[in-house]
ModelCIF file with pLDDT and N, C-alpha, C, O atoms, coordinates in Angstrom:
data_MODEL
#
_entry.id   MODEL 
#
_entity.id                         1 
_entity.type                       polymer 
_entity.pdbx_number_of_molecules   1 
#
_entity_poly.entity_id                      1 
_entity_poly.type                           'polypeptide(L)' 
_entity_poly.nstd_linkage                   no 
_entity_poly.nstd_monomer                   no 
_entity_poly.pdbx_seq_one_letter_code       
;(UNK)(UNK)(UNK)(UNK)(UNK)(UNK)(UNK)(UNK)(UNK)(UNK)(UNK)(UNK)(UNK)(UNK)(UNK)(UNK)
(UNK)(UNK)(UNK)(UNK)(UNK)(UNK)(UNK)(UNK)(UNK)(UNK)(UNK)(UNK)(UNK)(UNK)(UNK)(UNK)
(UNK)(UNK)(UNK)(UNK)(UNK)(UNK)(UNK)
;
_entity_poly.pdbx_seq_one_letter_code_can   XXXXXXXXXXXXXXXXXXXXXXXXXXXXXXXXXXXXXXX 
_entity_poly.pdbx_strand_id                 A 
#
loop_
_entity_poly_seq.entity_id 
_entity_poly_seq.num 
_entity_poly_seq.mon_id 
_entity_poly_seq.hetero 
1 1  UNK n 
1 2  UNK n 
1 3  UNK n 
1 4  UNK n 
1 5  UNK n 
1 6  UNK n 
1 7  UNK n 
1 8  UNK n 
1 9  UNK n 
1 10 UNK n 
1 11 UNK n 
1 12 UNK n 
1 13 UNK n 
1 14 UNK n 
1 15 UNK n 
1 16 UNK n 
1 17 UNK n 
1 18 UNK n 
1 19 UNK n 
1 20 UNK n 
1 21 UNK n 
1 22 UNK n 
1 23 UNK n 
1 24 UNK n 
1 25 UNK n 
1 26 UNK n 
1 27 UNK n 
1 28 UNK n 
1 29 UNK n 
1 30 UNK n 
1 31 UNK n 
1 32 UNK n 
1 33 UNK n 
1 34 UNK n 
1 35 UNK n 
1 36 UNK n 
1 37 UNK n 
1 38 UNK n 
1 39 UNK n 
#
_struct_asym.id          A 
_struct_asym.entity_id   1 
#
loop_
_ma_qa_metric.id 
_ma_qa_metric.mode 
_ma_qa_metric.name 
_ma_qa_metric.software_group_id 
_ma_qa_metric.type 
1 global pLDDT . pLDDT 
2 local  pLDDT . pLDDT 
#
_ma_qa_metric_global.metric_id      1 
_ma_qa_metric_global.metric_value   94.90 
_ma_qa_metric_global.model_id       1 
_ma_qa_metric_global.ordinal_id     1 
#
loop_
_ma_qa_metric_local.label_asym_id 
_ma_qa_metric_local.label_comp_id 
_ma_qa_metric_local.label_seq_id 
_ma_qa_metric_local.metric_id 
_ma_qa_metric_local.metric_value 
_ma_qa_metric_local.model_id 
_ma_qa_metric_local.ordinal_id 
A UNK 1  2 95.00 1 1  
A UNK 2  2 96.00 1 2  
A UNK 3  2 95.00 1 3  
A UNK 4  2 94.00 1 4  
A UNK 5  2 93.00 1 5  
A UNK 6  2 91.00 1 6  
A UNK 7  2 90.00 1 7  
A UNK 8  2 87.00 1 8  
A UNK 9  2 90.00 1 9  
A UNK 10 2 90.00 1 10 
A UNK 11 2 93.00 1 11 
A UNK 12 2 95.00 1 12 
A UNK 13 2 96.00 1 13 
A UNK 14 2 96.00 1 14 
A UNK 15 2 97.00 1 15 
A UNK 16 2 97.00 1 16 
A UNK 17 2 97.00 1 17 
A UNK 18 2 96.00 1 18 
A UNK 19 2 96.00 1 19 
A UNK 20 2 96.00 1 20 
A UNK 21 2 95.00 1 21 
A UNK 22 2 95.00 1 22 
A UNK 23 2 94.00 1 23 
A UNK 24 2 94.00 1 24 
A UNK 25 2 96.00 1 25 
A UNK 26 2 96.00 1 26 
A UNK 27 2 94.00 1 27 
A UNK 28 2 96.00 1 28 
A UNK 29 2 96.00 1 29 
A UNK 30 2 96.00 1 30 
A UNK 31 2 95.00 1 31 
A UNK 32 2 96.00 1 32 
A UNK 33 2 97.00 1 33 
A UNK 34 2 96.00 1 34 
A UNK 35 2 96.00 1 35 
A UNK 36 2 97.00 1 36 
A UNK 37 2 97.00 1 37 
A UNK 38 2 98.00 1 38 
A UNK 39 2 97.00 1 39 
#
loop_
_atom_site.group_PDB 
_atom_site.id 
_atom_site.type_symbol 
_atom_site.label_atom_id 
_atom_site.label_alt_id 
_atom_site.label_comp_id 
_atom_site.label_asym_id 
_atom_site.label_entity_id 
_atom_site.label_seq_id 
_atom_site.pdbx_PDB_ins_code 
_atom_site.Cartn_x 
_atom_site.Cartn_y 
_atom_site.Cartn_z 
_atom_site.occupancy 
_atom_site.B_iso_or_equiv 
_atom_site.pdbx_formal_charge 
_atom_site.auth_seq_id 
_atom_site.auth_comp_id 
_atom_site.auth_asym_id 
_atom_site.auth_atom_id 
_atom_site.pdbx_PDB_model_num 
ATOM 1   N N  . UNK A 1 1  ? -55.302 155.702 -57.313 1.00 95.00 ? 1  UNK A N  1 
ATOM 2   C CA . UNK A 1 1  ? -54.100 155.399 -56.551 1.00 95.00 ? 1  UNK A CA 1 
ATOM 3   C C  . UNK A 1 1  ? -53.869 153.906 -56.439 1.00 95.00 ? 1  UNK A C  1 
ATOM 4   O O  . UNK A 1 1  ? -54.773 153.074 -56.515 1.00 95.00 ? 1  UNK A O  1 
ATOM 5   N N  . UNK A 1 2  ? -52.496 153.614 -56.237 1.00 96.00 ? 2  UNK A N  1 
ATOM 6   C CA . UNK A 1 2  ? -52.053 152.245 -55.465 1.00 96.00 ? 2  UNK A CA 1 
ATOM 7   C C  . UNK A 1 2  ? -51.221 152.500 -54.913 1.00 96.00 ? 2  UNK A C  1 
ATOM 8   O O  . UNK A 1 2  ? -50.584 153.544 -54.774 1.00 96.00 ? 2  UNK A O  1 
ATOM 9   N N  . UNK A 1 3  ? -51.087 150.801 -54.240 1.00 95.00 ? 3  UNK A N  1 
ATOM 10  C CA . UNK A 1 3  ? -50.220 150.708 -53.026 1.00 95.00 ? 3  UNK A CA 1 
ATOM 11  C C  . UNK A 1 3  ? -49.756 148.961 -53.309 1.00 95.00 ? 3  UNK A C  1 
ATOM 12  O O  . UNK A 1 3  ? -50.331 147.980 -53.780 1.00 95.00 ? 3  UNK A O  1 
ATOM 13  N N  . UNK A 1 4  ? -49.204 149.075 -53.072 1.00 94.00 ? 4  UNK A N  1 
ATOM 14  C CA . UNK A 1 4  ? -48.526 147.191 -53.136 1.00 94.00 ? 4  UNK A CA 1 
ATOM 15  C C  . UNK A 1 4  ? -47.486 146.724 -51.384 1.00 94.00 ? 4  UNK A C  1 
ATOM 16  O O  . UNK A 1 4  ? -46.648 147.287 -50.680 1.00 94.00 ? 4  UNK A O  1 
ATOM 17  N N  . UNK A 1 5  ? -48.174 145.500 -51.385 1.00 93.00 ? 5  UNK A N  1 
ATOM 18  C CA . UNK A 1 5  ? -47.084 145.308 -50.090 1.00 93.00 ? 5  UNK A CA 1 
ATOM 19  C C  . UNK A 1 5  ? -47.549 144.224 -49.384 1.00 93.00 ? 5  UNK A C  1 
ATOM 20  O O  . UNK A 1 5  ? -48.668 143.834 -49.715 1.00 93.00 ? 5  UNK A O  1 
ATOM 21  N N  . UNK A 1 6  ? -46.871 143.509 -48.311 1.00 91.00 ? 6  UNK A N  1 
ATOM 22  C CA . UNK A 1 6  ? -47.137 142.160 -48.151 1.00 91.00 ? 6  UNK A CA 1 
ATOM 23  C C  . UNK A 1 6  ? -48.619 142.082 -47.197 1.00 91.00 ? 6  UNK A C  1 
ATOM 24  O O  . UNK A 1 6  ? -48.613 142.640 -46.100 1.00 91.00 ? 6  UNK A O  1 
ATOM 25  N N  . UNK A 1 7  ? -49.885 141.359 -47.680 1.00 90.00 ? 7  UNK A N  1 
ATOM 26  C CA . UNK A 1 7  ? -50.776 141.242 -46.865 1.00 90.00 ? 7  UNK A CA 1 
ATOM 27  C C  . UNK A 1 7  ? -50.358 140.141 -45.079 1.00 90.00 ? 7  UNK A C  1 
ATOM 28  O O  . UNK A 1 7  ? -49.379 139.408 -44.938 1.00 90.00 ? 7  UNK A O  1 
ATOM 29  N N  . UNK A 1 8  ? -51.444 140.404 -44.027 1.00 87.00 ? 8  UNK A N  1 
ATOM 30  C CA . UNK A 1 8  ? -51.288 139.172 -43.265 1.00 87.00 ? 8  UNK A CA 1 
ATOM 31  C C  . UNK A 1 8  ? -50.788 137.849 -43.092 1.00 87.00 ? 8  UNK A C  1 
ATOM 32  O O  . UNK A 1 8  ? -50.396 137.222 -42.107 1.00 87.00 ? 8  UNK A O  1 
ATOM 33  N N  . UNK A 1 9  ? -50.948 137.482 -44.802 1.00 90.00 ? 9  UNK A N  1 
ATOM 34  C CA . UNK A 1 9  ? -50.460 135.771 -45.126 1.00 90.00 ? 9  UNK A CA 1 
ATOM 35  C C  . UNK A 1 9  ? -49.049 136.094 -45.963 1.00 90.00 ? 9  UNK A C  1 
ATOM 36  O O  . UNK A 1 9  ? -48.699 135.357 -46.885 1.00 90.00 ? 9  UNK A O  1 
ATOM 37  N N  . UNK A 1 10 ? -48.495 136.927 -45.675 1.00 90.00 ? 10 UNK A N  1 
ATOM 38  C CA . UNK A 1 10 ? -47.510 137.379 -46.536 1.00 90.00 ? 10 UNK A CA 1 
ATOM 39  C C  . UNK A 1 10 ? -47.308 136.893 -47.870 1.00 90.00 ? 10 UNK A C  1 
ATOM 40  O O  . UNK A 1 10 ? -46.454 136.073 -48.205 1.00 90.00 ? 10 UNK A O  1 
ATOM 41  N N  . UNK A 1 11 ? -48.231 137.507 -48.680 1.00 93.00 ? 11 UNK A N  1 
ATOM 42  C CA . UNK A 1 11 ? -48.539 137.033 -49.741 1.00 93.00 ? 11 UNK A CA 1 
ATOM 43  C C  . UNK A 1 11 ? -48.402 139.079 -50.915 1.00 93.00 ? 11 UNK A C  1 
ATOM 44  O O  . UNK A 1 11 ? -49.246 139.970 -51.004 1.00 93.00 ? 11 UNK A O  1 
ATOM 45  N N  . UNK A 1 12 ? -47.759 139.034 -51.192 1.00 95.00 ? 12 UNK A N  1 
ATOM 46  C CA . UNK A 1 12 ? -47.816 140.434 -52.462 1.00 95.00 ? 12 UNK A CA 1 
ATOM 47  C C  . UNK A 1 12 ? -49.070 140.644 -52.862 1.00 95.00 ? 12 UNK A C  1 
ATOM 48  O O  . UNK A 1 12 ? -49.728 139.837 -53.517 1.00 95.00 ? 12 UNK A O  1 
ATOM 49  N N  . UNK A 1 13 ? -49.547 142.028 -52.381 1.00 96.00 ? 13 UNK A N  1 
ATOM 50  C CA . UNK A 1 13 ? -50.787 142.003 -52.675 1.00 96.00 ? 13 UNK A CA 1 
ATOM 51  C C  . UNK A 1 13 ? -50.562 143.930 -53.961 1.00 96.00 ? 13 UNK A C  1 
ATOM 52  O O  . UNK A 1 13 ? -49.725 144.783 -53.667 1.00 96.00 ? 13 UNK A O  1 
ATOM 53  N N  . UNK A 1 14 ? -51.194 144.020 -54.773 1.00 96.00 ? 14 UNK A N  1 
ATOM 54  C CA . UNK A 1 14 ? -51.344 145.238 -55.189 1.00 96.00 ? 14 UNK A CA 1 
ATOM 55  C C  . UNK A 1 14 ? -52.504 145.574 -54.956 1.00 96.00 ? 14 UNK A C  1 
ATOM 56  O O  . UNK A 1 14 ? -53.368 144.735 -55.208 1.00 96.00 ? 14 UNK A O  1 
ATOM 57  N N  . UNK A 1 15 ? -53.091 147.415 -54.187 1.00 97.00 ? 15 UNK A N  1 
ATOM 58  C CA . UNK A 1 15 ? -54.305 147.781 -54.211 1.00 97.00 ? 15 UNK A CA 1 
ATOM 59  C C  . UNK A 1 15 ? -54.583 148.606 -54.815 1.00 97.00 ? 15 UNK A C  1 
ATOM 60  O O  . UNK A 1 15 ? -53.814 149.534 -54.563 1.00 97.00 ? 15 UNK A O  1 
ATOM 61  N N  . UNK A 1 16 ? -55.652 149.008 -55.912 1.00 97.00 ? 16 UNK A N  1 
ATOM 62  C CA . UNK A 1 16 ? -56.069 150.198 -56.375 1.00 97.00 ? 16 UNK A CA 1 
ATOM 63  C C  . UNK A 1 16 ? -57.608 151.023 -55.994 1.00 97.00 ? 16 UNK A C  1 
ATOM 64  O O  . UNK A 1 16 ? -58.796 150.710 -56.070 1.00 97.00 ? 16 UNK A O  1 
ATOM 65  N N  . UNK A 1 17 ? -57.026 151.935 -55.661 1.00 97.00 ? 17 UNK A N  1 
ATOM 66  C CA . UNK A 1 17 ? -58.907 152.553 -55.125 1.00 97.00 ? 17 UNK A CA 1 
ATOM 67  C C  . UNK A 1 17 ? -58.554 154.286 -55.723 1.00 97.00 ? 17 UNK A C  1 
ATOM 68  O O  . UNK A 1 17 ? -57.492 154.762 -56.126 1.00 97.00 ? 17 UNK A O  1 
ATOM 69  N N  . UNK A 1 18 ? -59.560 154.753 -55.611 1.00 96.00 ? 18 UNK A N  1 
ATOM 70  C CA . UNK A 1 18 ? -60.125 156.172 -56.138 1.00 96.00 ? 18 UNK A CA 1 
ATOM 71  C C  . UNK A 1 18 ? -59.981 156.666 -54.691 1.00 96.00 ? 18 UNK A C  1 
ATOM 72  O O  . UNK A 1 18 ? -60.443 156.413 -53.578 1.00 96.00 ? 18 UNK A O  1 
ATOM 73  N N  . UNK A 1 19 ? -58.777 157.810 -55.487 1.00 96.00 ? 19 UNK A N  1 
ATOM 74  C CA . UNK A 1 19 ? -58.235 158.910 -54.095 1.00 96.00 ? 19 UNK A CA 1 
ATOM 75  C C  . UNK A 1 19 ? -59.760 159.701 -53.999 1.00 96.00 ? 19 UNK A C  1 
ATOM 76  O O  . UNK A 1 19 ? -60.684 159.865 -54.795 1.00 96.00 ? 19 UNK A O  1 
ATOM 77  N N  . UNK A 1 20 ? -59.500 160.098 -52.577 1.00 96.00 ? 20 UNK A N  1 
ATOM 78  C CA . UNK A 1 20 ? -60.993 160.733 -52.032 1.00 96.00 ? 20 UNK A CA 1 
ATOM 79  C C  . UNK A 1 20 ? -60.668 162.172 -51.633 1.00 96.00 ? 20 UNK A C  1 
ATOM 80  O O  . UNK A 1 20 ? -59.533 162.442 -51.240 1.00 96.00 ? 20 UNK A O  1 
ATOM 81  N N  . UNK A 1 21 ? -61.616 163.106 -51.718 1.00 95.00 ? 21 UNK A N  1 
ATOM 82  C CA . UNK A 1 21 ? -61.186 164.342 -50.519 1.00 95.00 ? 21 UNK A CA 1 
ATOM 83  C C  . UNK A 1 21 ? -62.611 164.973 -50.688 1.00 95.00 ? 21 UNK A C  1 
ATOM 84  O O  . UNK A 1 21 ? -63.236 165.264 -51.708 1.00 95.00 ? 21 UNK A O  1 
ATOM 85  N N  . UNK A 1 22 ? -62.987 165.114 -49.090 1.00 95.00 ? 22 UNK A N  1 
ATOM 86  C CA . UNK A 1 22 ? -63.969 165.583 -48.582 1.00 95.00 ? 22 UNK A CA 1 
ATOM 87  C C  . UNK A 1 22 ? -64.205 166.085 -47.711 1.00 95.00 ? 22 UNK A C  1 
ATOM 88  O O  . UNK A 1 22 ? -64.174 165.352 -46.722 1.00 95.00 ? 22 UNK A O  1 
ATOM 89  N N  . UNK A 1 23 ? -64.627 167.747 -47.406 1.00 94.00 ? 23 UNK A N  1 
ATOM 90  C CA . UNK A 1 23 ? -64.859 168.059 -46.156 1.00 94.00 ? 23 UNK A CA 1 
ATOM 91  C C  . UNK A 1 23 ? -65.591 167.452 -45.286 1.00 94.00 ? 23 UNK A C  1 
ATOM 92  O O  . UNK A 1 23 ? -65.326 167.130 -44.128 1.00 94.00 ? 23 UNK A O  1 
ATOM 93  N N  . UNK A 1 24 ? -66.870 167.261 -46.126 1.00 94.00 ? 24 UNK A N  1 
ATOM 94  C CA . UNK A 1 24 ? -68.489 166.797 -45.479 1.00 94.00 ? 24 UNK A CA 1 
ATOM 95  C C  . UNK A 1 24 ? -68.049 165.143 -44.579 1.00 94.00 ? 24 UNK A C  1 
ATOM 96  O O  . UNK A 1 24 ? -68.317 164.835 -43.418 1.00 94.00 ? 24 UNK A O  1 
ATOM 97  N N  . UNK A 1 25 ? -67.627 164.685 -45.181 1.00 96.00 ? 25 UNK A N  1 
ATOM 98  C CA . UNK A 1 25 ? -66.976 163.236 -44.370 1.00 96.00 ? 25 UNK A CA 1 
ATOM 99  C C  . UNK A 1 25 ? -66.051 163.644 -43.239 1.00 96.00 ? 25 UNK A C  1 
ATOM 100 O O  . UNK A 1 25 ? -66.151 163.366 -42.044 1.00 96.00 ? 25 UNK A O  1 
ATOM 101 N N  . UNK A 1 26 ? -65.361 164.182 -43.709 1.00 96.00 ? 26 UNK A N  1 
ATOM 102 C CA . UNK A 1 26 ? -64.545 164.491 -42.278 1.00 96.00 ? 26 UNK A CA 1 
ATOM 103 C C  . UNK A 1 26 ? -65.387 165.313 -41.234 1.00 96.00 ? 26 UNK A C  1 
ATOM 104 O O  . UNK A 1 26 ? -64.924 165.447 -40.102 1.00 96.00 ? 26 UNK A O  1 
ATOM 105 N N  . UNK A 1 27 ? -66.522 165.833 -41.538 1.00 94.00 ? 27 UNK A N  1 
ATOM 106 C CA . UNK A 1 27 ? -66.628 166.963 -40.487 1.00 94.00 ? 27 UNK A CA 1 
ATOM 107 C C  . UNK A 1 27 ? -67.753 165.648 -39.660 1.00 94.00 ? 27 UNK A C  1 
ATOM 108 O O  . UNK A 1 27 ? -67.965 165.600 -38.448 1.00 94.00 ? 27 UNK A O  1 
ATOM 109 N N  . UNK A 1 28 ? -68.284 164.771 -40.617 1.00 96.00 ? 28 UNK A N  1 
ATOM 110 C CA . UNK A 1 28 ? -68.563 163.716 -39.921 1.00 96.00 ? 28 UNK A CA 1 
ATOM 111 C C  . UNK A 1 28 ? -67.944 163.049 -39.024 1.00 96.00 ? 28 UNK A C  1 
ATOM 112 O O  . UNK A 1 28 ? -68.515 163.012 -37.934 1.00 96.00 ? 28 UNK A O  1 
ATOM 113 N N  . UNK A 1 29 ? -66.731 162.377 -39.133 1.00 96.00 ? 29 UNK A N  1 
ATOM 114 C CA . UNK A 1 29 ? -65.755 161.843 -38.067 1.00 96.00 ? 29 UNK A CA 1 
ATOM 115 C C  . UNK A 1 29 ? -65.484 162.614 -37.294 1.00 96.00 ? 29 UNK A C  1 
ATOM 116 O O  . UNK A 1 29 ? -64.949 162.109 -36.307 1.00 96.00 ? 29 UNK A O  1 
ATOM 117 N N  . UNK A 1 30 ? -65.671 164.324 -37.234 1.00 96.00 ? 30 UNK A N  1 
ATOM 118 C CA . UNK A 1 30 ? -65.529 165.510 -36.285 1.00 96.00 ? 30 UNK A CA 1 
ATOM 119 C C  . UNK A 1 30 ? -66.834 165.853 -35.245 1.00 96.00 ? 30 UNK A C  1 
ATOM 120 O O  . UNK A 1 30 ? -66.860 166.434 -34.160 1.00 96.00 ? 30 UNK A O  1 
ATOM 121 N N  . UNK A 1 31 ? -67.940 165.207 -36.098 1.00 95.00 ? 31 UNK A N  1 
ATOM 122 C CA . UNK A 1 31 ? -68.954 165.278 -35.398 1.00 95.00 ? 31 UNK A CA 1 
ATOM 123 C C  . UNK A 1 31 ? -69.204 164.122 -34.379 1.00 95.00 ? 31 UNK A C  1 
ATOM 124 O O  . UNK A 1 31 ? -69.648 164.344 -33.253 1.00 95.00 ? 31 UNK A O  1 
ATOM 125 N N  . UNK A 1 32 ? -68.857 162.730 -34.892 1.00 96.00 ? 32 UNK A N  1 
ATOM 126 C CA . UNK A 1 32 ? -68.809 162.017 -34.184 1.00 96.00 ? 32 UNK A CA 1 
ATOM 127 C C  . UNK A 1 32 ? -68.161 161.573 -32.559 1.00 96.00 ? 32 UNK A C  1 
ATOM 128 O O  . UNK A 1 32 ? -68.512 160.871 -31.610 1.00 96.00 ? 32 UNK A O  1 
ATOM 129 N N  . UNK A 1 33 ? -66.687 162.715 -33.036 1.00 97.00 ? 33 UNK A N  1 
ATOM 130 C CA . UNK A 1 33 ? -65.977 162.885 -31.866 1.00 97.00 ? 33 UNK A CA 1 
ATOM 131 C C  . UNK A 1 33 ? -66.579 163.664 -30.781 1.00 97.00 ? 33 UNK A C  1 
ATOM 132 O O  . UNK A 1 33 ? -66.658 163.342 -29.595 1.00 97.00 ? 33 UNK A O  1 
ATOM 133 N N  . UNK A 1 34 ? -67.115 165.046 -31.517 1.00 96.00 ? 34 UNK A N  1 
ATOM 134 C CA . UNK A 1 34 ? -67.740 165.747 -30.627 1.00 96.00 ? 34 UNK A CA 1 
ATOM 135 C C  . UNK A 1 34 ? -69.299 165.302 -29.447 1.00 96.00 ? 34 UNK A C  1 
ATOM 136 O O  . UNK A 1 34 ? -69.588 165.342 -28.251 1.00 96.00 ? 34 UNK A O  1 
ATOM 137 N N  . UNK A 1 35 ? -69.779 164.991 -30.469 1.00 96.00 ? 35 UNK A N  1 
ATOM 138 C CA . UNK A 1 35 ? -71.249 164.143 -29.765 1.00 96.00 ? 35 UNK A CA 1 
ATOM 139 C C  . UNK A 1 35 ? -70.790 163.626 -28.648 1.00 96.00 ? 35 UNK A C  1 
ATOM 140 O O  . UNK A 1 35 ? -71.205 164.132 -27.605 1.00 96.00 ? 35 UNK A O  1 
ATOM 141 N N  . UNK A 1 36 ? -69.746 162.403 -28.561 1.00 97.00 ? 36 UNK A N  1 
ATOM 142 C CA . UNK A 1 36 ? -69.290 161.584 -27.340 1.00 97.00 ? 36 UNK A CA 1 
ATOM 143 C C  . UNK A 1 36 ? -68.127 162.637 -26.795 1.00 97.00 ? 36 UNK A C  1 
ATOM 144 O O  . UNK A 1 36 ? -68.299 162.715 -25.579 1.00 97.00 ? 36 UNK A O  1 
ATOM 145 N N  . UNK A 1 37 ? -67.499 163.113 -27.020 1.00 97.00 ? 37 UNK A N  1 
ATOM 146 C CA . UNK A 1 37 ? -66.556 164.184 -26.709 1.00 97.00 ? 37 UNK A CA 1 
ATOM 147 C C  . UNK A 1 37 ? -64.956 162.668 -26.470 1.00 97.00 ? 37 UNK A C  1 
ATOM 148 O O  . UNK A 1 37 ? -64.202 162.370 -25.544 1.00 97.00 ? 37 UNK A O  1 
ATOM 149 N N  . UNK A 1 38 ? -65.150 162.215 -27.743 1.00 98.00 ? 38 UNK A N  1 
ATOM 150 C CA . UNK A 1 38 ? -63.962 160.927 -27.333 1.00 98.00 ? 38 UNK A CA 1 
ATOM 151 C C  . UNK A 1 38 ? -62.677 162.018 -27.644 1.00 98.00 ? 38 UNK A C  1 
ATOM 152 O O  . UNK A 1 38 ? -62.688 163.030 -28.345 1.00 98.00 ? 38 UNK A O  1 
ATOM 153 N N  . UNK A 1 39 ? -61.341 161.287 -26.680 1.00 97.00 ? 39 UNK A N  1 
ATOM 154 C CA . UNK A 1 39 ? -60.669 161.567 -27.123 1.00 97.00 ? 39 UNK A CA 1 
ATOM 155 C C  . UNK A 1 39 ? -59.939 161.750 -27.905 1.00 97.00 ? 39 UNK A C  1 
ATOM 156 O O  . UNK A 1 39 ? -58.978 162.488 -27.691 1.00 97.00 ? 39 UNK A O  1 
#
């Protein structure tokens, strides 16, 4: 994937990274919530 668009210093930036999909990670950020019970 990319994305292009003005960084902080408004400067044109283009980004490319490797689209992700994962249960196991998310159920991490699910676990994390739960442990502390954050909102």
């Amino acid at each position: 994937g990319s994305v292009k668009g003005l960084n902080t210093n408004n400067e044109i930036s283009e980004v490319f990274f490797l689209v992700i999909r994962s249960r196991g990670l998310r159920a991490i950020r699910k676990l994390i919530a739960a442990e502390w019970s954050i909102p």
